[in-house]
PDB file of N, CA and C in Angstrom:
ATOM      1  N   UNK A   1     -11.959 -18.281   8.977  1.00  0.00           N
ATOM      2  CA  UNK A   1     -11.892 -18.798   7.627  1.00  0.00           C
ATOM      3  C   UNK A   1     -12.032 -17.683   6.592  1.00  0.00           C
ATOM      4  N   UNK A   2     -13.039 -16.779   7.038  1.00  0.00           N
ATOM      5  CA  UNK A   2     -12.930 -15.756   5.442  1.00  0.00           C
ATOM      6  C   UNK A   2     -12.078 -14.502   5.562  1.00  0.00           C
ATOM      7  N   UNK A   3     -11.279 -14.185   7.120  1.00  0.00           N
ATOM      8  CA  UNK A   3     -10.052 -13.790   6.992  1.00  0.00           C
ATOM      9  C   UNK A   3      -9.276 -14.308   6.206  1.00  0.00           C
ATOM     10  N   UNK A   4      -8.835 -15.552   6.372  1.00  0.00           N
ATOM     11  CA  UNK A   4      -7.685 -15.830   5.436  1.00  0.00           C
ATOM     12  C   UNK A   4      -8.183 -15.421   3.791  1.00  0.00           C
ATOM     13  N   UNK A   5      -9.229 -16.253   3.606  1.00  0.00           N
ATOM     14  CA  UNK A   5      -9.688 -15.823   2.068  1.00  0.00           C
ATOM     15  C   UNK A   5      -9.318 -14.501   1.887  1.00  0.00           C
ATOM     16  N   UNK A   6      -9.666 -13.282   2.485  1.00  0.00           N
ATOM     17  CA  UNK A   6      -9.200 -12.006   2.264  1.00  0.00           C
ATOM     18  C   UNK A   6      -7.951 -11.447   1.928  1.00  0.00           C
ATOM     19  N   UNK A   7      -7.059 -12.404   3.512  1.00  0.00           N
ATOM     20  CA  UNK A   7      -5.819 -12.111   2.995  1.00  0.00           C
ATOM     21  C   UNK A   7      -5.091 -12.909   1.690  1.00  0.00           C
ATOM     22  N   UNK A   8      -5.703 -13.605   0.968  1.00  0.00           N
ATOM     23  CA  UNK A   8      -5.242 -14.273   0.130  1.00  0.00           C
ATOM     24  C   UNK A   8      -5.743 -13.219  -0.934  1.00  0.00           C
ATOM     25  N   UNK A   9      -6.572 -12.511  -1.231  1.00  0.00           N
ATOM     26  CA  UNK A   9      -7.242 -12.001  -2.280  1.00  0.00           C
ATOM     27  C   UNK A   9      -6.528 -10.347  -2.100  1.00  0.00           C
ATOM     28  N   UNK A  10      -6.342 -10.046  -0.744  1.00  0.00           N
ATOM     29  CA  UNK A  10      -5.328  -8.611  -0.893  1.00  0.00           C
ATOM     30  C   UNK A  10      -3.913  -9.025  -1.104  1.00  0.00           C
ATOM     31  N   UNK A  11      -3.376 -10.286  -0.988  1.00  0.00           N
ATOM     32  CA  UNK A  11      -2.028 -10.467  -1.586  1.00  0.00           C
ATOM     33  C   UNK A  11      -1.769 -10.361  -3.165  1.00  0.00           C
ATOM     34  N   UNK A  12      -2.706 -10.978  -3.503  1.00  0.00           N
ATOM     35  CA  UNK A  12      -2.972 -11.450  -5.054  1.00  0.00           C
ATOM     36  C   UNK A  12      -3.204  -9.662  -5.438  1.00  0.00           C
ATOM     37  N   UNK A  13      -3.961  -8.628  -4.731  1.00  0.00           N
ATOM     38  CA  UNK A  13      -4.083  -7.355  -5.442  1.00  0.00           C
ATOM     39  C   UNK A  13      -2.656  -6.758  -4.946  1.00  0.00           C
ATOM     40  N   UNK A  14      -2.068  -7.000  -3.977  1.00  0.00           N
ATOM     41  CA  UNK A  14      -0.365  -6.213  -3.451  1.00  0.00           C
ATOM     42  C   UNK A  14       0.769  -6.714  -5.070  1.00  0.00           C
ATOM     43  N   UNK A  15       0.348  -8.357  -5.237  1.00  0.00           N
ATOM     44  CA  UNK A  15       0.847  -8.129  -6.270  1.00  0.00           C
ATOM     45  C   UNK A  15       0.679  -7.795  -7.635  1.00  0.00           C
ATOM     46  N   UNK A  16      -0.534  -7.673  -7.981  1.00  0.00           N
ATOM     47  CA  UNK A  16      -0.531  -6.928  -8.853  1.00  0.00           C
ATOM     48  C   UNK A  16       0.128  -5.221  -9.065  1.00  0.00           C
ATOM     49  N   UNK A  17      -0.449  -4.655  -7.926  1.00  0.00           N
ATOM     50  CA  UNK A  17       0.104  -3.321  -8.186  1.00  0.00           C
ATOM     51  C   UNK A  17       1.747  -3.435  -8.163  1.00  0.00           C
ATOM     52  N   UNK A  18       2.551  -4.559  -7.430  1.00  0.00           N
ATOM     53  CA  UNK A  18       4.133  -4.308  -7.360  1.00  0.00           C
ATOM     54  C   UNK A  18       4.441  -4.426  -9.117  1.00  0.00           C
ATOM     55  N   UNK A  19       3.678  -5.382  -9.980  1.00  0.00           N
ATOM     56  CA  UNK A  19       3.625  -5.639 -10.908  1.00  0.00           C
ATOM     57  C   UNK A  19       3.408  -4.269 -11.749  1.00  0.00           C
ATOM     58  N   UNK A  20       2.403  -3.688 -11.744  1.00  0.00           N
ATOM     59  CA  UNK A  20       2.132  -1.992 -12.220  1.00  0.00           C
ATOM     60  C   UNK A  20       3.269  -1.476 -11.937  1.00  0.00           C
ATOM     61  N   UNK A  21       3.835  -1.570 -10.902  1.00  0.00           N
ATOM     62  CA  UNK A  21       4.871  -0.472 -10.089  1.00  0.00           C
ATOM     63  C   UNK A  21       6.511  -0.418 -11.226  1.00  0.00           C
ATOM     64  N   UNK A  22       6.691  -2.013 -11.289  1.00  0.00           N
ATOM     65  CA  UNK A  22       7.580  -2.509 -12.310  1.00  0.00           C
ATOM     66  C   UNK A  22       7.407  -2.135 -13.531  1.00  0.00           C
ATOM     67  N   UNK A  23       6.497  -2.522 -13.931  1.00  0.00           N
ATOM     68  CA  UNK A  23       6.156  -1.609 -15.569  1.00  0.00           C
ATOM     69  C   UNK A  23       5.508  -0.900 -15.878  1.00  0.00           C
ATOM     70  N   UNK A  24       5.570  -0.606 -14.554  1.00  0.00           N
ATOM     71  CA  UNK A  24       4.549   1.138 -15.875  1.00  0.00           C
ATOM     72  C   UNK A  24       4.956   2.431 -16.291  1.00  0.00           C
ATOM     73  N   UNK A  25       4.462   2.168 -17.284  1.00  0.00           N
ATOM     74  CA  UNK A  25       4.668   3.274 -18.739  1.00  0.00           C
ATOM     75  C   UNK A  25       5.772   4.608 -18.225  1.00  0.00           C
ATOM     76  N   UNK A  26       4.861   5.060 -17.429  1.00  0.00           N
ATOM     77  CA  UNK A  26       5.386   6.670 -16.883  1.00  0.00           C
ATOM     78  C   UNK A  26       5.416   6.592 -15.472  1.00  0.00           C
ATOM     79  N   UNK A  27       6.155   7.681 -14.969  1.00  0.00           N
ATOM     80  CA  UNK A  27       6.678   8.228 -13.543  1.00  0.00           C
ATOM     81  C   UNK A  27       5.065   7.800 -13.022  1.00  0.00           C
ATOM     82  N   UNK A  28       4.557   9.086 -13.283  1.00  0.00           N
ATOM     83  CA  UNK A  28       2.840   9.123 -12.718  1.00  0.00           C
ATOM     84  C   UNK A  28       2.104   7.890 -12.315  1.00  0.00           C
ATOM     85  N   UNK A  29       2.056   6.534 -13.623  1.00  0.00           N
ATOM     86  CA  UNK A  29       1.933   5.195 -13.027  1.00  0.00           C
ATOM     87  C   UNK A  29       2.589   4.880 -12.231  1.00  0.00           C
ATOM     88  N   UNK A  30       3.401   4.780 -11.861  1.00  0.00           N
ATOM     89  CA  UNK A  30       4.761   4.287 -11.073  1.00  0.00           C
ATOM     90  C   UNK A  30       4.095   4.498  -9.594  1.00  0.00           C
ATOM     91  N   UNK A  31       4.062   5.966  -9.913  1.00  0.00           N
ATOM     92  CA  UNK A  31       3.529   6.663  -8.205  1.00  0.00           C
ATOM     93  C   UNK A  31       2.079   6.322  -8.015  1.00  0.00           C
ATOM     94  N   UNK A  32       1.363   5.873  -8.487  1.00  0.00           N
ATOM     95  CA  UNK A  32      -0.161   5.593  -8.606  1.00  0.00           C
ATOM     96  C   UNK A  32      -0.052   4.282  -8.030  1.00  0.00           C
ATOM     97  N   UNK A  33       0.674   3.244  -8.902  1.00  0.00           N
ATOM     98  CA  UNK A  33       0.588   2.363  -8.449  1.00  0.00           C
ATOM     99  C   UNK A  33       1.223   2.053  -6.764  1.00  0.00           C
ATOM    100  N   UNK A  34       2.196   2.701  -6.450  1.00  0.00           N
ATOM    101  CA  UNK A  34       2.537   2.784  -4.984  1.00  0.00           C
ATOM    102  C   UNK A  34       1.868   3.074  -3.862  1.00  0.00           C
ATOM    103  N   UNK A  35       1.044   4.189  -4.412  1.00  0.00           N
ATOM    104  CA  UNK A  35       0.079   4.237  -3.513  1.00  0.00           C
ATOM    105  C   UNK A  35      -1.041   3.342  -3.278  1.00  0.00           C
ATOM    106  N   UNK A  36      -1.545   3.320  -4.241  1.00  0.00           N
ATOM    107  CA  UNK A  36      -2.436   1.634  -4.196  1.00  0.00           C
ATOM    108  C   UNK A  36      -1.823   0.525  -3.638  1.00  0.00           C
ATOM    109  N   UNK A  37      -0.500   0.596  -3.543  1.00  0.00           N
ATOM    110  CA  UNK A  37       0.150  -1.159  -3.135  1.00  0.00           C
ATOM    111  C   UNK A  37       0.719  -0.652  -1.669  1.00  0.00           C
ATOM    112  N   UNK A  38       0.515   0.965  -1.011  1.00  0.00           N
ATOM    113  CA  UNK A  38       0.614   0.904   0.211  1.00  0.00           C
ATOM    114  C   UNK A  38      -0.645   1.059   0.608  1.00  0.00           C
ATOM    115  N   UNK A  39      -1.776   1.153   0.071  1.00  0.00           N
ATOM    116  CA  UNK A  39      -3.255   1.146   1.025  1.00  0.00           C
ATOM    117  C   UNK A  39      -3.570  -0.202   0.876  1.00  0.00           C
ATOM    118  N   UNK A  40      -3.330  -1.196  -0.226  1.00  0.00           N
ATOM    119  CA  UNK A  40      -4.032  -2.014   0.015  1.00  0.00           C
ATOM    120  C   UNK A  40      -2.915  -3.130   0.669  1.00  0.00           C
ATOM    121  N   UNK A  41      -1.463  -2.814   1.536  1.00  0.00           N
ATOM    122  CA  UNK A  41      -0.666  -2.832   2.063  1.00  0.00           C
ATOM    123  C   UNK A  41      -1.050  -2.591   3.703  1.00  0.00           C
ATOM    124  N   UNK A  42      -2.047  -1.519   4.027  1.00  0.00           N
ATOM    125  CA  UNK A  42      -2.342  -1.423   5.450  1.00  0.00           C
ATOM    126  C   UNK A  42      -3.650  -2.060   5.352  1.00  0.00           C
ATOM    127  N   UNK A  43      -4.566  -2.513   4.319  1.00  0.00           N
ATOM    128  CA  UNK A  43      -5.771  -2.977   4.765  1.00  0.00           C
ATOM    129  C   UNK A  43      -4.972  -4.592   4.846  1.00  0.00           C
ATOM    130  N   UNK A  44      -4.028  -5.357   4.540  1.00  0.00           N
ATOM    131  CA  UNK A  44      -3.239  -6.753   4.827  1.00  0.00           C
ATOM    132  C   UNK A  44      -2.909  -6.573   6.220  1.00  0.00           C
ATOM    133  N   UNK A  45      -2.180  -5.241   6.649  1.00  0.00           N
ATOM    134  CA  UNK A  45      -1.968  -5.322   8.002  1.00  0.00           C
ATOM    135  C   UNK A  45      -3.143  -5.318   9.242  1.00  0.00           C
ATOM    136  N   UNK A  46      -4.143  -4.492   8.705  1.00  0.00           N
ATOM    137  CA  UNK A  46      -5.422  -4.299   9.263  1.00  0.00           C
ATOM    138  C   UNK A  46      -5.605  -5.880   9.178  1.00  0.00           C
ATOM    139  N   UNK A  47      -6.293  -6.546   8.942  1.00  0.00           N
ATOM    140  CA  UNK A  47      -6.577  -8.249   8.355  1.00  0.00           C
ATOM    141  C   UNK A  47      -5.633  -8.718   9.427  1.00  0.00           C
ATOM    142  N   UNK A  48      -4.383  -8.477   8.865  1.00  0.00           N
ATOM    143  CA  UNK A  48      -3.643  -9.777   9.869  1.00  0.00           C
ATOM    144  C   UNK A  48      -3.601  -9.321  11.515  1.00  0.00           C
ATOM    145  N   UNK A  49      -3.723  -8.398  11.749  1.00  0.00           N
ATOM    146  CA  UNK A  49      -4.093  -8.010  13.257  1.00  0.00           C
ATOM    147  C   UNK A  49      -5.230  -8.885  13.720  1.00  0.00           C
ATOM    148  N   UNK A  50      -6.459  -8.733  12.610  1.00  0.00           N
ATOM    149  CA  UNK A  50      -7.541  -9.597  13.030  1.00  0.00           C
ATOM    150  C   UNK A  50      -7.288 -10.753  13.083  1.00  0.00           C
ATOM    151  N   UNK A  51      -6.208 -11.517  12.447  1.00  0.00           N
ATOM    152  CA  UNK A  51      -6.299 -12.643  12.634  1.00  0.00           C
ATOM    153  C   UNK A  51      -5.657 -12.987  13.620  1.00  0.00           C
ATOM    154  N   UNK A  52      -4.345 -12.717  14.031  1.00  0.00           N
ATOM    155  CA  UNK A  52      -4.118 -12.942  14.836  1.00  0.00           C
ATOM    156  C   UNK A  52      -3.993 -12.139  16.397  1.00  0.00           C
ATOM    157  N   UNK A  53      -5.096 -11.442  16.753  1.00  0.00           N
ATOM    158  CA  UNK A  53      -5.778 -10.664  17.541  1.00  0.00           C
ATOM    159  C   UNK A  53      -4.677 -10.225  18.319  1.00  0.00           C
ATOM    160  N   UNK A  54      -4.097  -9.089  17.315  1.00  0.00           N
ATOM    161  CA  UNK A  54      -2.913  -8.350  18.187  1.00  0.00           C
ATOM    162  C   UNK A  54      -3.129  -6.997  17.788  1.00  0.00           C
ATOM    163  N   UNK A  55      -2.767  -6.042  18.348  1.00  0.00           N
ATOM    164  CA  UNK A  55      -3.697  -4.888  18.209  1.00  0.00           C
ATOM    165  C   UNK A  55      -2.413  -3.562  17.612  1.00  0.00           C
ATOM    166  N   UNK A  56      -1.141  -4.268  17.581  1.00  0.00           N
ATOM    167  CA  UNK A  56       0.012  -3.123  17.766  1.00  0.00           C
ATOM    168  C   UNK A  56       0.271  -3.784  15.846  1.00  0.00           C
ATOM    169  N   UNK A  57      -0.816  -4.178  15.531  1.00  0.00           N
ATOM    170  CA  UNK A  57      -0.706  -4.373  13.985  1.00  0.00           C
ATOM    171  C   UNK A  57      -1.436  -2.622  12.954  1.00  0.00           C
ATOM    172  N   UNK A  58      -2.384  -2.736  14.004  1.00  0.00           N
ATOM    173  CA  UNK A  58      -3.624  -1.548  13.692  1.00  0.00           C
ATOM    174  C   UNK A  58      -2.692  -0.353  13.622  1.00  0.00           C
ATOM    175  N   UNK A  59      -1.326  -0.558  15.038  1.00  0.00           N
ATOM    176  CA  UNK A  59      -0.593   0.889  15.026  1.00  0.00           C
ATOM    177  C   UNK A  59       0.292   1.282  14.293  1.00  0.00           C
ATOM    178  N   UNK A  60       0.748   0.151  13.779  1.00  0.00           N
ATOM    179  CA  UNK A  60       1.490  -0.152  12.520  1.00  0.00           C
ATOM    180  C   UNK A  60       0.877   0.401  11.329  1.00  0.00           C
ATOM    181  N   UNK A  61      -0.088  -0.001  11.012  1.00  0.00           N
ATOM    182  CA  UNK A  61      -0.464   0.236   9.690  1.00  0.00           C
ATOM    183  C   UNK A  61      -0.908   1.770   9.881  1.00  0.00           C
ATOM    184  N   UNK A  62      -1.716   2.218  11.305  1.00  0.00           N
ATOM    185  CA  UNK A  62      -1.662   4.131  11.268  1.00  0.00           C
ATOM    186  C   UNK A  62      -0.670   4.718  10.723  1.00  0.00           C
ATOM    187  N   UNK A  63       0.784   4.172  11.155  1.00  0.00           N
ATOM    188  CA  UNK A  63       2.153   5.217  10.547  1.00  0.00           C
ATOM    189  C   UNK A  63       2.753   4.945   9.580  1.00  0.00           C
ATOM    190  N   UNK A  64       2.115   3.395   9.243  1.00  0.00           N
ATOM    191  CA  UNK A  64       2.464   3.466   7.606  1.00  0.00           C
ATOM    192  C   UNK A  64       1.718   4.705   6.768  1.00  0.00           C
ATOM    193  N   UNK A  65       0.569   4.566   7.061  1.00  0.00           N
ATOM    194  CA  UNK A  65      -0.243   5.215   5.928  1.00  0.00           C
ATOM    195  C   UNK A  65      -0.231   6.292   5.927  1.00  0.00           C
ATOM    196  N   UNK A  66       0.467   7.251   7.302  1.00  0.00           N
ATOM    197  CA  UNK A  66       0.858   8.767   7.587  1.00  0.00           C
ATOM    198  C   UNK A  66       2.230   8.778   6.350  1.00  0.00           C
ATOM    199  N   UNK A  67       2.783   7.834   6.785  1.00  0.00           N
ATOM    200  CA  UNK A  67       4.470   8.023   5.918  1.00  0.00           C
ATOM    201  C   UNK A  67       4.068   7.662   4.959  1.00  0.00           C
ATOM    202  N   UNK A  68       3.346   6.989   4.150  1.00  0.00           N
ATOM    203  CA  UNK A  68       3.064   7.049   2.900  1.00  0.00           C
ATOM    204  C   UNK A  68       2.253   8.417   2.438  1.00  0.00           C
ATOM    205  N   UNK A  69       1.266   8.751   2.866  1.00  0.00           N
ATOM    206  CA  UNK A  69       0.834  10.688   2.664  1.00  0.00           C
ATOM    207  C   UNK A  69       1.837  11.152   2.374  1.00  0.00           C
ATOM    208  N   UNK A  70       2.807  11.122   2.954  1.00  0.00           N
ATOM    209  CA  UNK A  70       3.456  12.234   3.079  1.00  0.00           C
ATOM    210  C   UNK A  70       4.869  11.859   1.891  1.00  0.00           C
ATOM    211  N   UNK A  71       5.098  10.348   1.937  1.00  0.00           N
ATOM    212  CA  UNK A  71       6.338   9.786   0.392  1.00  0.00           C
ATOM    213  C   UNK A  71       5.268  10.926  -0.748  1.00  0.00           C
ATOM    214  N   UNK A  72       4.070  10.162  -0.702  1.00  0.00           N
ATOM    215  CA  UNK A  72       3.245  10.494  -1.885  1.00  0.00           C
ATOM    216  C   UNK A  72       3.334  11.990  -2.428  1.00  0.00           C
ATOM    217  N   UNK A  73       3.069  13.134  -1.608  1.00  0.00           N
ATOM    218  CA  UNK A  73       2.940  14.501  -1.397  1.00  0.00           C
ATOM    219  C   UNK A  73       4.378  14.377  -2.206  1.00  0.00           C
ATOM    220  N   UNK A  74       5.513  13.726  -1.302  1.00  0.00           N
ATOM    221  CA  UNK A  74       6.842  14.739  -2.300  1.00  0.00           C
ATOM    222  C   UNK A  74       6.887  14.251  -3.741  1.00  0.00           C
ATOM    223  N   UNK A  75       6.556  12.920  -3.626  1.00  0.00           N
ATOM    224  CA  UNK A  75       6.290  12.445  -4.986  1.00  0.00           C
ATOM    225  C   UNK A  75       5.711  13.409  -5.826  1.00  0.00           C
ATOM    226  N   UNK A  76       4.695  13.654  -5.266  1.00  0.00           N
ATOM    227  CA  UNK A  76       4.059  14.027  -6.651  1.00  0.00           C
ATOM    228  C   UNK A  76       4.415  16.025  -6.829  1.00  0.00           C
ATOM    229  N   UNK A  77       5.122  16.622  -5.806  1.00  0.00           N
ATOM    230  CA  UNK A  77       5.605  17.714  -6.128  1.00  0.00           C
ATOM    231  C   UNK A  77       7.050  17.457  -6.767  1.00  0.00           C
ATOM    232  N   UNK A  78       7.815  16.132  -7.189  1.00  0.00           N
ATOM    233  CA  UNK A  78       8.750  15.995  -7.563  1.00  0.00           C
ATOM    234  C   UNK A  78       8.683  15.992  -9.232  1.00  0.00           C
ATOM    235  N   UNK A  79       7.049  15.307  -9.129  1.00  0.00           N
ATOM    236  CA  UNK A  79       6.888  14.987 -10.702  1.00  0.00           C
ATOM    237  C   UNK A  79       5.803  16.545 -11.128  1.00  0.00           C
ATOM    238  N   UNK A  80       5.447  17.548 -10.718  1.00  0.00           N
ATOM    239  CA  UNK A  80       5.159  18.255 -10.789  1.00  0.00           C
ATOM    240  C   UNK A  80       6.126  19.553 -11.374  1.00  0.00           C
ATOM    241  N   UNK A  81       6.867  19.673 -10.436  1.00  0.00           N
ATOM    242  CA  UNK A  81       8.018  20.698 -10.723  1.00  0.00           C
ATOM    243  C   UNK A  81       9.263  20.120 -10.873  1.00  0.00           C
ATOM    244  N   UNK A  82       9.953  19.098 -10.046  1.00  0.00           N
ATOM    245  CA  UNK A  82      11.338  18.581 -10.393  1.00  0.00           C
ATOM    246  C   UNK A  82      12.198  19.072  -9.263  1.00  0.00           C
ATOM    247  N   UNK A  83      13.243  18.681  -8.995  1.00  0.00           N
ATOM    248  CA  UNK A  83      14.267  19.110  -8.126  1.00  0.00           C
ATOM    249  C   UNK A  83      13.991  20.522  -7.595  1.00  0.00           C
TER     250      UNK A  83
END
């Protein structure tokens, strides 16, 4: 029961940040908010593994959050220096 509550309360924050992601102001928000809507993106996957006690959810969300490091990194040397 307070799994689900959780996952109901990290959906409600996934969308908020897609919401940030859509309008915000500058590049820098943009990328801020992505990163926030992919961590709190693997703690949903983390959750739903628990719920439904499968474990190749956990491995999932490890290589998300490697490939997101690493989107992020060029990101932010893109908005740093540029092409």
């Amino acid at each position: 029961m307070a799994i689900t509550i959780f996952i109901f309360i990290i959906c409600a924050g996934l969308l908020i940040c897609i919401l940030r992601m859509v309008l915000g102001p500058t590049m820098a928000d943009r990328a801020i908010a992505m990163d926030t809507a992919t961590t709190v993106s693997v703690a949903l996957l983390v959750l739903l593994g628990l719920f439904f006690d499968r474990y190749v959810y956990l491995d999932v969300s490890l290589v998300y959050s490697i490939i997101s490091f690493v989107g992020l990194i060029a990101i932010a040397r893109y908005l740093e220096k540029g092409i």
